[in-house]
C-alpha atoms as a PDB file:
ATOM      1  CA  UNK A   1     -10.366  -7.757  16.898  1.00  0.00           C
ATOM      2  CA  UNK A   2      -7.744  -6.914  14.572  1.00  0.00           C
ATOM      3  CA  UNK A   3      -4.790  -4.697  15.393  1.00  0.00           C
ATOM      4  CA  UNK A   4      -1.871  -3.189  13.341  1.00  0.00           C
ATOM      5  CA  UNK A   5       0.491  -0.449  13.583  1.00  0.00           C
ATOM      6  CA  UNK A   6      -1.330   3.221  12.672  1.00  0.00           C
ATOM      7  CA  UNK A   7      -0.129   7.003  12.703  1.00  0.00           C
ATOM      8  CA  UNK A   8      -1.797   9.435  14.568  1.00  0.00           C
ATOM      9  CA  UNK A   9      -1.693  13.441  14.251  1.00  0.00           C
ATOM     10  CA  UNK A  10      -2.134  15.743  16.923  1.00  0.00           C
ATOM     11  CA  UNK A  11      -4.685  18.120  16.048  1.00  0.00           C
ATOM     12  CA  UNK A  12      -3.068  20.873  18.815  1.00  0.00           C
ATOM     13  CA  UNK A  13       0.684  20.264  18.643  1.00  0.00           C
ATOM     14  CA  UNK A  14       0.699  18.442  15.084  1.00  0.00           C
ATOM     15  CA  UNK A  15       3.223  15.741  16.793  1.00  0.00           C
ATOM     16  CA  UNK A  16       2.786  12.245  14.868  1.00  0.00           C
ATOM     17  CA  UNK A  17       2.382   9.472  16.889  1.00  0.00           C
ATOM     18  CA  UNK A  18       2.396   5.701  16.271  1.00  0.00           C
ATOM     19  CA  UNK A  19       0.837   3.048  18.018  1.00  0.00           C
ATOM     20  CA  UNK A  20      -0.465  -0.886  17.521  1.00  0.00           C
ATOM     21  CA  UNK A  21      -3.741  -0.685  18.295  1.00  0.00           C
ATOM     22  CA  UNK A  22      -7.362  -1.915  17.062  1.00  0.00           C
ATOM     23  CA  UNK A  23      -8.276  -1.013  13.327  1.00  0.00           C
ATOM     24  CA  UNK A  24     -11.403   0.276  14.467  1.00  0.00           C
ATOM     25  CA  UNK A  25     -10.051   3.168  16.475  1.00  0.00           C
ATOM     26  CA  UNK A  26     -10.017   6.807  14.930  1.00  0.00           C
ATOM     27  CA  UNK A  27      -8.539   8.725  17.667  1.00  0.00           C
ATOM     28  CA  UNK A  28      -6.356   8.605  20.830  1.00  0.00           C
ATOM     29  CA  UNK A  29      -4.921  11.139  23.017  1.00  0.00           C
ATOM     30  CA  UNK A  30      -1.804  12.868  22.692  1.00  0.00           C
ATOM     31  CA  UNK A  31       0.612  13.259  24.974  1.00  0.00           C
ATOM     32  CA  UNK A  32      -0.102  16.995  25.317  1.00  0.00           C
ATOM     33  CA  UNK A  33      -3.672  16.181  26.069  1.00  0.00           C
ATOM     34  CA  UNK A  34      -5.184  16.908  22.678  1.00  0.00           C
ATOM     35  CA  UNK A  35      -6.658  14.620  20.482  1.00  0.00           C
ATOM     36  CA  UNK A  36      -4.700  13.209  17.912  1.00  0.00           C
ATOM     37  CA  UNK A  37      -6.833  11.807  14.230  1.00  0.00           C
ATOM     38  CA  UNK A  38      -5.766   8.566  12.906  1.00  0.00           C
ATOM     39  CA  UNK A  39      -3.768   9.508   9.603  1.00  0.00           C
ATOM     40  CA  UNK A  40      -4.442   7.527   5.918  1.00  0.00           C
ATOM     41  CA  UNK A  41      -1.512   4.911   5.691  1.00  0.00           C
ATOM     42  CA  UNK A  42       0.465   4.722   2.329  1.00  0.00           C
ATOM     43  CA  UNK A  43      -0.634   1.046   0.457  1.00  0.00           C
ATOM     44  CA  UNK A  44       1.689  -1.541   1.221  1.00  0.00           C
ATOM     45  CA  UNK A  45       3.400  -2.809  -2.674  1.00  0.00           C
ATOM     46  CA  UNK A  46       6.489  -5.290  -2.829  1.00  0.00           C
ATOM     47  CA  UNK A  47       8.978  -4.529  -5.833  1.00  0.00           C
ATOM     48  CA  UNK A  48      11.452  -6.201  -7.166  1.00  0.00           C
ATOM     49  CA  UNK A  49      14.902  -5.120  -5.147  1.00  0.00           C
ATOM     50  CA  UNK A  50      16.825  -4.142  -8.241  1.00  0.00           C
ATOM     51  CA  UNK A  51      15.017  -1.855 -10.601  1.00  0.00           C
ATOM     52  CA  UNK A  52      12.291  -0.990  -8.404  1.00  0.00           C
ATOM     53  CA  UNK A  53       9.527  -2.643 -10.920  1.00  0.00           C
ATOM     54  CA  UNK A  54       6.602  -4.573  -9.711  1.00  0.00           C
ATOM     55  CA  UNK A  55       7.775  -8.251  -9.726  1.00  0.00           C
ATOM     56  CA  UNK A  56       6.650 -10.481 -12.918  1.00  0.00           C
ATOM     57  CA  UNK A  57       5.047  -7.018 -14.567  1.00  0.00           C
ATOM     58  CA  UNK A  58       7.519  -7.973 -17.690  1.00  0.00           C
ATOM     59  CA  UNK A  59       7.322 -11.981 -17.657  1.00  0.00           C
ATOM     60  CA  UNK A  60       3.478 -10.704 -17.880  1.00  0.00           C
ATOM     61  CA  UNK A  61       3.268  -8.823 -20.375  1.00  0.00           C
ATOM     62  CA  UNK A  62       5.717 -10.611 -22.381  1.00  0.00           C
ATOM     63  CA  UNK A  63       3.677 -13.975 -21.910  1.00  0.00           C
ATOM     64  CA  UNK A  64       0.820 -11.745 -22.867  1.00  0.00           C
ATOM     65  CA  UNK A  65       2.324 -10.010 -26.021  1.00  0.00           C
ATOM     66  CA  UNK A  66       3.509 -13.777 -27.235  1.00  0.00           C
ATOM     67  CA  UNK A  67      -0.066 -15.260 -27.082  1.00  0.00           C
ATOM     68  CA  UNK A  68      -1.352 -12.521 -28.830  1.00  0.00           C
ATOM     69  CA  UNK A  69       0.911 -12.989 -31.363  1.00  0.00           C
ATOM     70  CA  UNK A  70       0.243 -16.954 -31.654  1.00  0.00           C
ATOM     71  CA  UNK A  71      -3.680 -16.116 -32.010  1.00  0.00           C
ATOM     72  CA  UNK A  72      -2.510 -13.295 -34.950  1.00  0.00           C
ATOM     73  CA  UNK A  73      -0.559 -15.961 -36.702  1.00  0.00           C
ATOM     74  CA  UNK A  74      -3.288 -18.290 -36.573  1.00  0.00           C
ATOM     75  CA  UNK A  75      -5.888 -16.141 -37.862  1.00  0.00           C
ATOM     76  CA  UNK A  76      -3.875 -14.955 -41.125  1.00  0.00           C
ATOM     77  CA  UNK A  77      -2.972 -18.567 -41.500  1.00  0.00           C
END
């Protein structure tokens, strides 16, 4: 079975709690004895460590503008 690191909220003391555990697993008990919901996790995204963009986005759209541009010319040719 699959594990990874989740967040859990107490539903009595609101305390946030992480733990590895199975994916599958929607609550846990908290330390005060309550039980504690597993919380929606933000998306993991990587980007680029300078300007904060996603990585290739420009190259993309770039490469993408530039064969448009070849099948324009080639049409009014």
């Amino acid at each position: 079975m699959a594990r990874s690191l989740r967040d859990f909220q107490c539903e009595t003391c609101e305390e946030v709690t992480e733990r590895y555990i199975d994916t599958t697993v929607e609550r846990i008990q908290c330390h005060c004895g309550a039980i504690a919901k597993r919380m929606i996790g933000t998306p993991r995204v990587a980007l680029e460590g300078i300007s904060g963009a996603f990585p290739d986005a420009h190259t993309r759209w770039a490469k993408i503008r530039e064969d448009n541009a070849k099948i324009q010319n080639k049409k009014n040719s």
